[in-house]
PDB file of N, CA and C in Angstrom:
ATOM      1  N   UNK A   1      14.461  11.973   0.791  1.00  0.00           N
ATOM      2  CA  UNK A   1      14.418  10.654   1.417  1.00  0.00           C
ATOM      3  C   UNK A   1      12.967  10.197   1.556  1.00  0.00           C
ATOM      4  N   UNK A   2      12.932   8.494   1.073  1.00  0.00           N
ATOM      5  CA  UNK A   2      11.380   8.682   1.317  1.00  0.00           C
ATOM      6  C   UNK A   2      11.067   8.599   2.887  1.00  0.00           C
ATOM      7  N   UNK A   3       9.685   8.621   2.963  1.00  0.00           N
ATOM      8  CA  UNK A   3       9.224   8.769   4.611  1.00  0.00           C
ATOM      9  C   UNK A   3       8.822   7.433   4.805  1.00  0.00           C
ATOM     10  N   UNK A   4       8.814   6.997   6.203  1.00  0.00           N
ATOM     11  CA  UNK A   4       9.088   5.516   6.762  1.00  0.00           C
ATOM     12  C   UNK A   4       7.769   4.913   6.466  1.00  0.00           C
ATOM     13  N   UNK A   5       6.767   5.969   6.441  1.00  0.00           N
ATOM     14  CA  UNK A   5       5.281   5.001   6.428  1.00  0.00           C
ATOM     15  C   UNK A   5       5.302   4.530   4.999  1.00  0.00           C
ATOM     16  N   UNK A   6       5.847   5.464   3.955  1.00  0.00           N
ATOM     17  CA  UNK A   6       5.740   5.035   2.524  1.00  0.00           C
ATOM     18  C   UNK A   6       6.248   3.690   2.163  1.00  0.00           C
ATOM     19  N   UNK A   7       7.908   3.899   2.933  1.00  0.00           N
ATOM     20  CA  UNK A   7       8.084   2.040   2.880  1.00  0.00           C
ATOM     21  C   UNK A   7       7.342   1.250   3.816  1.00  0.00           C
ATOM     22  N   UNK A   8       6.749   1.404   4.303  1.00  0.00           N
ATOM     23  CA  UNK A   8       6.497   0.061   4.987  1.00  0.00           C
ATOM     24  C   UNK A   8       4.687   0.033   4.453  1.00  0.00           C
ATOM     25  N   UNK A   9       4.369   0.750   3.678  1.00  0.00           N
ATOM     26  CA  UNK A   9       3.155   0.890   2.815  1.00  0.00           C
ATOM     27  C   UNK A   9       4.093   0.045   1.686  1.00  0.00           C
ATOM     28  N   UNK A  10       5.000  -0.137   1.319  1.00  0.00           N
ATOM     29  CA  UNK A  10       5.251  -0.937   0.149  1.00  0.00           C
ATOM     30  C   UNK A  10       5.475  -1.923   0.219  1.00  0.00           C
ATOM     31  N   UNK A  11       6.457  -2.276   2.004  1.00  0.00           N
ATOM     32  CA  UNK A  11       6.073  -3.649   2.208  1.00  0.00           C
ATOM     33  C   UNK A  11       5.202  -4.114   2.367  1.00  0.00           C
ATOM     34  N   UNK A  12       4.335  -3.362   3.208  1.00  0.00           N
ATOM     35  CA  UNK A  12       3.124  -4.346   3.312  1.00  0.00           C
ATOM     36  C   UNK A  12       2.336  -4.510   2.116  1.00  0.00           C
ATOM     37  N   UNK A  13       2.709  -4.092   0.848  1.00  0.00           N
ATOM     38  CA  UNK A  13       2.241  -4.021  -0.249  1.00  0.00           C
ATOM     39  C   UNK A  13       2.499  -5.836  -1.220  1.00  0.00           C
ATOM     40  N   UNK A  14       4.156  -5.568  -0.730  1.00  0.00           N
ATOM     41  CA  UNK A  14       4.503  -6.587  -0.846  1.00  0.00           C
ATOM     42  C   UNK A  14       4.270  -8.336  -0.588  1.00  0.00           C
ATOM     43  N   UNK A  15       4.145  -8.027   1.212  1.00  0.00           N
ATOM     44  CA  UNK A  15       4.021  -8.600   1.800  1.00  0.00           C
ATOM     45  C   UNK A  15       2.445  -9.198   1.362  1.00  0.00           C
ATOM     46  N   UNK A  16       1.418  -8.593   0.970  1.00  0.00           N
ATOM     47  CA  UNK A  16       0.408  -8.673   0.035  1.00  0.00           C
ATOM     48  C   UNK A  16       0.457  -9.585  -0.863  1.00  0.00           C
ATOM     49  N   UNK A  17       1.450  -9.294  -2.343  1.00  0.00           N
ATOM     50  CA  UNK A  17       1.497 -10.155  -3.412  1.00  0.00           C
ATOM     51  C   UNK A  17       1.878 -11.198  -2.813  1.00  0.00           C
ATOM     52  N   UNK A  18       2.543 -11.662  -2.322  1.00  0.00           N
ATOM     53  CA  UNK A  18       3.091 -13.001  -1.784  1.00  0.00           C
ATOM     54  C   UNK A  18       2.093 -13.743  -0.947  1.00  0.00           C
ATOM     55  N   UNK A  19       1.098 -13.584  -0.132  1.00  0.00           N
ATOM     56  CA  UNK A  19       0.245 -14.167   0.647  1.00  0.00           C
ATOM     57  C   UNK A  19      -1.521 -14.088  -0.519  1.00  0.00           C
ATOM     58  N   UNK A  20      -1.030 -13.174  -0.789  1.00  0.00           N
ATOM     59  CA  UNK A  20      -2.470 -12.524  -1.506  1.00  0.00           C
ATOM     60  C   UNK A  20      -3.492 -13.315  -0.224  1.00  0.00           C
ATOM     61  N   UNK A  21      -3.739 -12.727   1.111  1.00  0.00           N
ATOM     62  CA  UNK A  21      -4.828 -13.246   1.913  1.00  0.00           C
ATOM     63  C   UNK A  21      -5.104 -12.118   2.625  1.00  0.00           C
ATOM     64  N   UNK A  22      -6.441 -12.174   3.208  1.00  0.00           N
ATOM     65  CA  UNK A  22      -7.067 -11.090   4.032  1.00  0.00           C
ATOM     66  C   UNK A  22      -6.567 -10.510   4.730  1.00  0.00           C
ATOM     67  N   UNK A  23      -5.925 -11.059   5.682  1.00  0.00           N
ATOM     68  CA  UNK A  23      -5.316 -10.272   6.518  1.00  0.00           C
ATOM     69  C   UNK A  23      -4.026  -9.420   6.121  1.00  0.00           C
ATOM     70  N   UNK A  24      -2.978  -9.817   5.056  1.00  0.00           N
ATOM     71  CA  UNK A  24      -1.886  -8.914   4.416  1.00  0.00           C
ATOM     72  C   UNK A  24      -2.968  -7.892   3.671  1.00  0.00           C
ATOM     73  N   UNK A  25      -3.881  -8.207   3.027  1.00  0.00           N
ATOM     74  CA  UNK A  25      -4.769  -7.273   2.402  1.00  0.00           C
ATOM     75  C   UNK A  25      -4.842  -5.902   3.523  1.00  0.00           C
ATOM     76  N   UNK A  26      -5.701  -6.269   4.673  1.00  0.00           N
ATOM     77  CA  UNK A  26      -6.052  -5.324   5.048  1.00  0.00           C
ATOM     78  C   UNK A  26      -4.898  -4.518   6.123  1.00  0.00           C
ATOM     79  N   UNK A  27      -3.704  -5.326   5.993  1.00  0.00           N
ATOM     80  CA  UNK A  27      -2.241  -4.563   6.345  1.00  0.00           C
ATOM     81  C   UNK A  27      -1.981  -3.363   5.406  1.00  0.00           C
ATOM     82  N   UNK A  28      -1.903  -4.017   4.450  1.00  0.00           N
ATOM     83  CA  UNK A  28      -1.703  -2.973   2.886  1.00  0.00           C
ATOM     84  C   UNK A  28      -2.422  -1.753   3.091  1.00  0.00           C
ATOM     85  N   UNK A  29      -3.855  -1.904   2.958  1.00  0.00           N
ATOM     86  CA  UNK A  29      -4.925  -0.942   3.371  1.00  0.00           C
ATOM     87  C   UNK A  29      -4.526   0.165   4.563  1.00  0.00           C
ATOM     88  N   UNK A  30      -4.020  -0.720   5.282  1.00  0.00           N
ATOM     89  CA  UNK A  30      -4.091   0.477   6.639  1.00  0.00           C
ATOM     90  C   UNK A  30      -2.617   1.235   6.655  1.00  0.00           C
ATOM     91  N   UNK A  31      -1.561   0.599   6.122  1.00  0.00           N
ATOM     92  CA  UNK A  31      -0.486   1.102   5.648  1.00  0.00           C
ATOM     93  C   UNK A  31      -0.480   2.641   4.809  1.00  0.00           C
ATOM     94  N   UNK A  32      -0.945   2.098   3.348  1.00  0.00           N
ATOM     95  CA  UNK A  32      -1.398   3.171   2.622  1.00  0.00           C
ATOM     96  C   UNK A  32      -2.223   4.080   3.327  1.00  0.00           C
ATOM     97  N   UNK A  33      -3.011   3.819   4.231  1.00  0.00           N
ATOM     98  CA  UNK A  33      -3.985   4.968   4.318  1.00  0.00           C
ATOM     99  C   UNK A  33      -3.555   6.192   5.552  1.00  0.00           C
ATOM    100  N   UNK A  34      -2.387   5.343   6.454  1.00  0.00           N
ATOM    101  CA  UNK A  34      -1.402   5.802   7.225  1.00  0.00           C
ATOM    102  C   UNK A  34      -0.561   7.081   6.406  1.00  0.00           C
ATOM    103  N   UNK A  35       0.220   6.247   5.454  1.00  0.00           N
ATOM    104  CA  UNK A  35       1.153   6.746   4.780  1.00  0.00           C
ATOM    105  C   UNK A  35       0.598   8.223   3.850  1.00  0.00           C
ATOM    106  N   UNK A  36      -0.753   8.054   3.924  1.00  0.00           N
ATOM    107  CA  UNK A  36      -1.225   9.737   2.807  1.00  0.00           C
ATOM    108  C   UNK A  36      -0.622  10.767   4.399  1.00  0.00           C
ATOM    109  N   UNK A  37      -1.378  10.212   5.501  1.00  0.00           N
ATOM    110  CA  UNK A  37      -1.029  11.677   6.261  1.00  0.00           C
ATOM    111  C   UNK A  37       0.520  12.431   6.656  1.00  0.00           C
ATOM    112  N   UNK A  38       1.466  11.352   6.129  1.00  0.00           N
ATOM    113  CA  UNK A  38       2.775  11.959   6.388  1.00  0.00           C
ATOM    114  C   UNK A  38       3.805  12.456   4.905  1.00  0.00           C
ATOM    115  N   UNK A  39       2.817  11.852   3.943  1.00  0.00           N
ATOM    116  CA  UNK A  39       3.402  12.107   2.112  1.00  0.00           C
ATOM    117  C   UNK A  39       3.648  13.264   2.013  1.00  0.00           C
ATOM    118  N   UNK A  40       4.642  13.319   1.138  1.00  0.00           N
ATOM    119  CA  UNK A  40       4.725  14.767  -0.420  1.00  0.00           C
ATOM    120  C   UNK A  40       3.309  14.282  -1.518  1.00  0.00           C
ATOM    121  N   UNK A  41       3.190  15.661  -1.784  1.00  0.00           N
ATOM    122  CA  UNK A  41       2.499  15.479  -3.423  1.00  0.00           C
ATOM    123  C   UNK A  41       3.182  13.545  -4.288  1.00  0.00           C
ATOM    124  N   UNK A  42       4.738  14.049  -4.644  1.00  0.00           N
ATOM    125  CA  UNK A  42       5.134  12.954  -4.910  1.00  0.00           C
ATOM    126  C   UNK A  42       4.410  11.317  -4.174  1.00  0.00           C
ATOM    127  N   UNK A  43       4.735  11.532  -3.108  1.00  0.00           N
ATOM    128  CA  UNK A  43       4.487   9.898  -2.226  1.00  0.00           C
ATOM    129  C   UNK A  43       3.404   9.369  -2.258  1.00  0.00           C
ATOM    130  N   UNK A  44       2.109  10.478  -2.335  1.00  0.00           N
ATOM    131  CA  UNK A  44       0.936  10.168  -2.679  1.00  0.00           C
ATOM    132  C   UNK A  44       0.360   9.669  -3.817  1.00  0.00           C
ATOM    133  N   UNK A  45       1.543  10.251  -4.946  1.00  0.00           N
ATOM    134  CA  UNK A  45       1.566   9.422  -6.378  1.00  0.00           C
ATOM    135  C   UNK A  45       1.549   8.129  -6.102  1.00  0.00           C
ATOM    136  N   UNK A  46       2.477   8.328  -5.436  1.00  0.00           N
ATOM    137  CA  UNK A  46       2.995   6.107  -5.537  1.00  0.00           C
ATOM    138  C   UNK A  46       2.174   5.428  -4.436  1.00  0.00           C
ATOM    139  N   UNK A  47       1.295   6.404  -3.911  1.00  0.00           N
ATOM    140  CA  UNK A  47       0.502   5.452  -2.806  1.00  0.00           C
ATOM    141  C   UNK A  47      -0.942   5.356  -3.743  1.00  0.00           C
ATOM    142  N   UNK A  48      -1.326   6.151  -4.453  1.00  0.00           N
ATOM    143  CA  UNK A  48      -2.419   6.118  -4.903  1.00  0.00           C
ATOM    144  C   UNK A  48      -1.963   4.664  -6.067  1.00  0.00           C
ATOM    145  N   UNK A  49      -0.964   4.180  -6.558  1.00  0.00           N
ATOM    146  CA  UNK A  49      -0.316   3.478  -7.558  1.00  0.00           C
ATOM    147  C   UNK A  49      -0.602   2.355  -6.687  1.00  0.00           C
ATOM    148  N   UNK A  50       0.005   1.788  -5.702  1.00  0.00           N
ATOM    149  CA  UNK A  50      -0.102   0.730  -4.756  1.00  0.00           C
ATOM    150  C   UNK A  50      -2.035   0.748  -4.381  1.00  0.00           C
ATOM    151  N   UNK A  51      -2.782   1.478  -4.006  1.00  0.00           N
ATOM    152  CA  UNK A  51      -3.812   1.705  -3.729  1.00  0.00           C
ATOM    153  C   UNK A  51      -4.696   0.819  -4.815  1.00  0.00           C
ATOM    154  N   UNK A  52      -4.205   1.629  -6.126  1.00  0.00           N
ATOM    155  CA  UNK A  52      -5.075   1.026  -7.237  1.00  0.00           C
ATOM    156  C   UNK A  52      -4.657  -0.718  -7.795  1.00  0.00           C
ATOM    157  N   UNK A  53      -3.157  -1.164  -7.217  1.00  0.00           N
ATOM    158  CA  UNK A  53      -2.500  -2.330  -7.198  1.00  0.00           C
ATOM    159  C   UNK A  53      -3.507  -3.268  -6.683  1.00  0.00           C
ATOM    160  N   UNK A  54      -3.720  -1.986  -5.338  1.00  0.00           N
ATOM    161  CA  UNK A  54      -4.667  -3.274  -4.278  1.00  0.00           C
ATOM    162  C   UNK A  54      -6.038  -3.775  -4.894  1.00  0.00           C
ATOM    163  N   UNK A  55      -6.561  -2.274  -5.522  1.00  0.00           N
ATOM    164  CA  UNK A  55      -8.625  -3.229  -5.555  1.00  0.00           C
ATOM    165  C   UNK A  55      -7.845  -3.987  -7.172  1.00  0.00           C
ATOM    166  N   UNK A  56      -7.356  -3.236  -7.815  1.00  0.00           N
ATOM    167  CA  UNK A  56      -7.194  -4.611  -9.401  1.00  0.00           C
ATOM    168  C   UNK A  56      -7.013  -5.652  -8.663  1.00  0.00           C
ATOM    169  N   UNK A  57      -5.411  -6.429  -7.309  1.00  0.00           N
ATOM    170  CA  UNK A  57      -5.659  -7.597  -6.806  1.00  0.00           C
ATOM    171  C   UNK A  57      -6.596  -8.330  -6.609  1.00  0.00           C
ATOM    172  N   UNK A  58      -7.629  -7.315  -5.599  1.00  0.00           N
ATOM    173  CA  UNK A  58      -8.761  -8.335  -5.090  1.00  0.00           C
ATOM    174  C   UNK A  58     -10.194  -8.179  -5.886  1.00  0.00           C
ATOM    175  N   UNK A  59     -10.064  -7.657  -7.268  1.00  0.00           N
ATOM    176  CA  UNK A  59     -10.806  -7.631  -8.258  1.00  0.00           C
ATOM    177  C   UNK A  59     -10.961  -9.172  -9.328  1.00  0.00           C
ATOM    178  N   UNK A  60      -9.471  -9.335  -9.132  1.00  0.00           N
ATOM    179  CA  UNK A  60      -8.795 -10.588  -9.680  1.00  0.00           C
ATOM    180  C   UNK A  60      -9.604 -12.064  -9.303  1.00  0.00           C
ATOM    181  N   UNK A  61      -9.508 -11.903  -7.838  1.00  0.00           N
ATOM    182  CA  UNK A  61      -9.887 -12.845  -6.999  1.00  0.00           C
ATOM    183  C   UNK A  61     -11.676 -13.866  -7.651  1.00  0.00           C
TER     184      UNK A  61
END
């Protein structure tokens, strides 16, 4: 089962693409960075995936 911080690291991931603004940005950020201390090996895959989602986004900018 995944663990609760992982989803809500994806919403706020989400919640991200849709606003693309500072403040969902730095939701995302603190989400993910939440979500490493409670991961599997696995979860950390997909957080490091969302992670690298984030700087390409605001690379974009």
């Amino acid at each position: 089962m995944e663990n609760n911080y992982l989803q809500k690291a994806k919403n706020a991931m989400n919640q991200f693409m849709q606003n693309n603004d500072e403040q969902s940005q730095r939701a995302a950020q603190n989400a993910i960075q939440s979500a490493y201390n409670e991961a599997t090996p696995e979860e950390q895959q997909q957080l490091q995936q969302l992670e690298q989602q984030l700087k390409e986004s605001n690379q974009l900018k």
